[in-house]
Protein backbone atom coordinates (compact mmCIF):
# COMPACT_ATOMS: atom_id res chain seq x y z
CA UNK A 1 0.00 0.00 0.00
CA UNK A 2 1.61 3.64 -1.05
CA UNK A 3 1.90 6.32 1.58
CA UNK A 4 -0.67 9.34 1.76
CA UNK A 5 -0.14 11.84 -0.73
CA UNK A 6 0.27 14.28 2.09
CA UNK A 7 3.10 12.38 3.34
CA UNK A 8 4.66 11.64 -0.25
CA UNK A 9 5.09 15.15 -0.50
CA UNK A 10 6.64 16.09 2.97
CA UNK A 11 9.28 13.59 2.75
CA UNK A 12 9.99 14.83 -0.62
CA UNK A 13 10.06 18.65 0.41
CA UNK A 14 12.43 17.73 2.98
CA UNK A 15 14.85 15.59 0.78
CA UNK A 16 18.10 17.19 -0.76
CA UNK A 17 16.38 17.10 -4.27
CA UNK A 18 13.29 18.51 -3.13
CA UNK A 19 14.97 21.20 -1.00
CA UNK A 20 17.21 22.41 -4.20
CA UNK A 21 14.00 22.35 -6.33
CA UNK A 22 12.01 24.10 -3.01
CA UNK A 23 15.16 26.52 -3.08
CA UNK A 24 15.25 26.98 -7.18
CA UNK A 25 11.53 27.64 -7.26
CA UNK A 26 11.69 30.22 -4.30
CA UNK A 27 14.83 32.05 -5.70
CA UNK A 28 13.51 32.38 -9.35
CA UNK A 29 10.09 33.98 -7.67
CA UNK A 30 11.96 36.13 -5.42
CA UNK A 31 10.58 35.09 -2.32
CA UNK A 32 11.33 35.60 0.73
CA UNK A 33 10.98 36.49 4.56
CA UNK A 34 9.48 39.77 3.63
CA UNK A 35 6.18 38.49 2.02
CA UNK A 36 5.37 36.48 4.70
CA UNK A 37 1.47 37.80 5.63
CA UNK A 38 1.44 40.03 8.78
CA UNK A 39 -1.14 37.45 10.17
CA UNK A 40 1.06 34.80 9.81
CA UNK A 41 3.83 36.35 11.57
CA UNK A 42 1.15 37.51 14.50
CA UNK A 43 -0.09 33.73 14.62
CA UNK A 44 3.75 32.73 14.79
CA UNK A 45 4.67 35.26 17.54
CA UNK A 46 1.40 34.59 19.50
CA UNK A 47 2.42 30.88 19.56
CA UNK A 48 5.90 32.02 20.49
CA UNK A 49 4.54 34.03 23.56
CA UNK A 50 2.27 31.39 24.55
CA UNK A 51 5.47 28.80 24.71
CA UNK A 52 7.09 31.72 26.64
CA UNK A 53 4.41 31.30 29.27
CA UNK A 54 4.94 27.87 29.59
CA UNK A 55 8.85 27.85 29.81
CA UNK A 56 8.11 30.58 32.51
CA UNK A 57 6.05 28.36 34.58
CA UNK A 58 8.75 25.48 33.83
CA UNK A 59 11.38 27.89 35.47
CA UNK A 60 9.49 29.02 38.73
CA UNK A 61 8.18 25.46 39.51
CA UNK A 62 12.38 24.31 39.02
CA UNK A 63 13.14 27.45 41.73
CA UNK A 64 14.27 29.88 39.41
CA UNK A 65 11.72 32.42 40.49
CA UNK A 66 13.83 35.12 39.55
CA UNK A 67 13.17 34.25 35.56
CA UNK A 68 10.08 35.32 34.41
CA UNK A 69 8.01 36.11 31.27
CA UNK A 70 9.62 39.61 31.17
CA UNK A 71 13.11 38.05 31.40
CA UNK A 72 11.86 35.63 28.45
CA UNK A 73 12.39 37.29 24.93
CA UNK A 74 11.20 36.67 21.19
CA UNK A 75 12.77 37.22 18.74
CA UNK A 76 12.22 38.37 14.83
CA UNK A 77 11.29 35.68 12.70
CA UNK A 78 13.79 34.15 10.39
CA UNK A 79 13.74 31.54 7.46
CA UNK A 80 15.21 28.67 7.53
CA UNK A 81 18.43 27.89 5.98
CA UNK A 82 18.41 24.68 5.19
CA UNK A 83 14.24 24.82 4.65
CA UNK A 84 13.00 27.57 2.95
CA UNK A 85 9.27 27.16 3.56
CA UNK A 86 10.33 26.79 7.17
CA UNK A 87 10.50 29.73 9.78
CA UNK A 88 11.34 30.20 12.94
CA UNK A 89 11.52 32.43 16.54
CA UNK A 90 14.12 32.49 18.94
CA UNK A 91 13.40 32.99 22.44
CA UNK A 92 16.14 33.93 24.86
CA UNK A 93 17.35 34.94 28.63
CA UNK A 94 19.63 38.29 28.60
CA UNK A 95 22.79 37.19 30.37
CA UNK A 96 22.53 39.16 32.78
CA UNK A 97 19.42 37.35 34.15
CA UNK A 98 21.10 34.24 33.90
CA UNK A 99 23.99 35.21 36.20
CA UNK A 100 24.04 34.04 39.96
CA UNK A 101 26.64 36.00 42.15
CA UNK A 102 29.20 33.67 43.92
CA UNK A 103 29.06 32.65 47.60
CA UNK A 104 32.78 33.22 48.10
CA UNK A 105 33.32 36.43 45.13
CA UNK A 106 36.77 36.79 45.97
CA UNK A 107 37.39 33.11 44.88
CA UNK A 108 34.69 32.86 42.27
CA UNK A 109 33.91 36.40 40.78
CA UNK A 110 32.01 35.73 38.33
CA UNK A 111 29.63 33.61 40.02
CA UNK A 112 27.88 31.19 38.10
CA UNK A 113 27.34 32.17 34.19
CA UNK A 114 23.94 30.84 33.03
CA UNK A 115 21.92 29.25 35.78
CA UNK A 116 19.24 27.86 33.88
CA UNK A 117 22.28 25.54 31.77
CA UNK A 118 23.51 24.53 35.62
CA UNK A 119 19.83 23.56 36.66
CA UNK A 120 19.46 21.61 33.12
CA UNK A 121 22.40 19.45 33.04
CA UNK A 122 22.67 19.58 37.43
CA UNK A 123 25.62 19.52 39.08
CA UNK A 124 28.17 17.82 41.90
CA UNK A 125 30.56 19.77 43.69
CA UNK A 126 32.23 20.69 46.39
CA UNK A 127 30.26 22.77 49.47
CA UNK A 128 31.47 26.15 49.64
CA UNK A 129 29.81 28.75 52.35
CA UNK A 130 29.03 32.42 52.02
CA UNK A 131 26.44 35.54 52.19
CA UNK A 132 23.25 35.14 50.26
CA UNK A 133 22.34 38.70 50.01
CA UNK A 134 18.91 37.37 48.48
CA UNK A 135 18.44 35.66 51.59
CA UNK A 136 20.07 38.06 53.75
CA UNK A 137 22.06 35.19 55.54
CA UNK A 138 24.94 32.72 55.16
CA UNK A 139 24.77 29.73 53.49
CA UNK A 140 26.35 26.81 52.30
CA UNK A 141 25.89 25.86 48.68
CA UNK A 142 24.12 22.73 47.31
CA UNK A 143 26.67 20.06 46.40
CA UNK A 144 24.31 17.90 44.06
CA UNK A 145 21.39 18.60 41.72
CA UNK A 146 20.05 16.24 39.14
CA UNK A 147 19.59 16.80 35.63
CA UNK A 148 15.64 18.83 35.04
CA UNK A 149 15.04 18.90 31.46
CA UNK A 150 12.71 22.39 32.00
CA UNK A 151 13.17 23.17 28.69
CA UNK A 152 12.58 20.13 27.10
CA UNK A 153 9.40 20.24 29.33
CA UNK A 154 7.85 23.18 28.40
CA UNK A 155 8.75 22.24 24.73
CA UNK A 156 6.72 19.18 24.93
CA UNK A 157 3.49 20.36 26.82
CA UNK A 158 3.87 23.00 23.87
CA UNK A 159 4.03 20.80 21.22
CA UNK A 160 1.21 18.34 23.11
CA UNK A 161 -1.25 21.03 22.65
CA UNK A 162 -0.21 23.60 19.63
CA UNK A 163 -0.20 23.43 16.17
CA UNK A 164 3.55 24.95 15.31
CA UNK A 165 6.08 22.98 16.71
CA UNK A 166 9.16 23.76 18.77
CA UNK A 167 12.33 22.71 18.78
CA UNK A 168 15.59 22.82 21.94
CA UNK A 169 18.66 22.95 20.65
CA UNK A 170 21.06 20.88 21.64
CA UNK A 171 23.04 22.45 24.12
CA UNK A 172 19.96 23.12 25.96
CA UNK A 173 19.14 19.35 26.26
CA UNK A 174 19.41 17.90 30.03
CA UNK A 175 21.30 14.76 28.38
């Protein structure tokens, strides 16, 4: 029994011949990112907020309370490179939400970089004690977290329950 039609063409849109063709036929009508239709960009960036509530939720129930949808960015839409007929949204932390101040600063000034990487792929270390200004009192540091894929989370209740899809990359991944 063949496949669907549906599916025929899908598999062949995403092929190397069918992307060159996709590619040739896009290039030779000059089209591109700027004729997308307003709407569609709306729809896109409506989705795009309403996975940006989710991964917000994600966050606070993990204990980064501190993150929240104002911290949470979208970006401009952008074609795909490698499929033209495919677009897509970035959403992002500024760094400087994602830094923790250290314990000990005079041994670890920078603190910890990107906080929502640490909770991701957890950690073991080493206690160290300090001030928590946050909690106006000192402290001594966890010394083991597991792995919480939050990000791979919120991207699956997203995708369990929207039409777009969405996508972590890699080095966001909790394995």
């Amino acid at each position: 029994m063949s496949k669907p039609l549906k599916q025929q063409i899908g598999e062949w849109a995403h092929s190397p011949a069918g992307q060159a063709e996709i590619k040739r036929q896009l290039s030779a009508q000059n089209i591109s990112l700027d004729q997308v239709d307003a709407g569609d960009v709306a729809a896109i960036k409506s989705e795009a907020n309403q996975l940006r509530n989710i991964l917000a939720a994600r966050l606070h129930e993990a204990g980064l309370t501190s993150i929240g949808i104002e911290q949470i960015h979208i970006g401009e839409l952008h074609q795909d490179n490698k499929d033209p007929l495919s677009f897509y949204v970035d959403l992002s932390i500024d760094s400087d939400d994602l830094r923790r101040p250290s314990l000990q600063p005079n041994r670890y000034p920078g603190g910890a970089y990107n906080i929502v990487t640490l909770f991701i792929r957890g950690w073991d270390s080493s206690p160290i004690y300090g001030y928590w200004a946050s909690a106006d009192k000192n402290v001594r540091s966890r010394t083991h977290k597991d792995p919480e894929p939050i990000i791979e989370d919120a991207v699956n209740e997203f995708n369990a329950t929207h039409k777009l899809e969405a996508t972590v990359m890699d080095k966001y991944r909790s394995q």
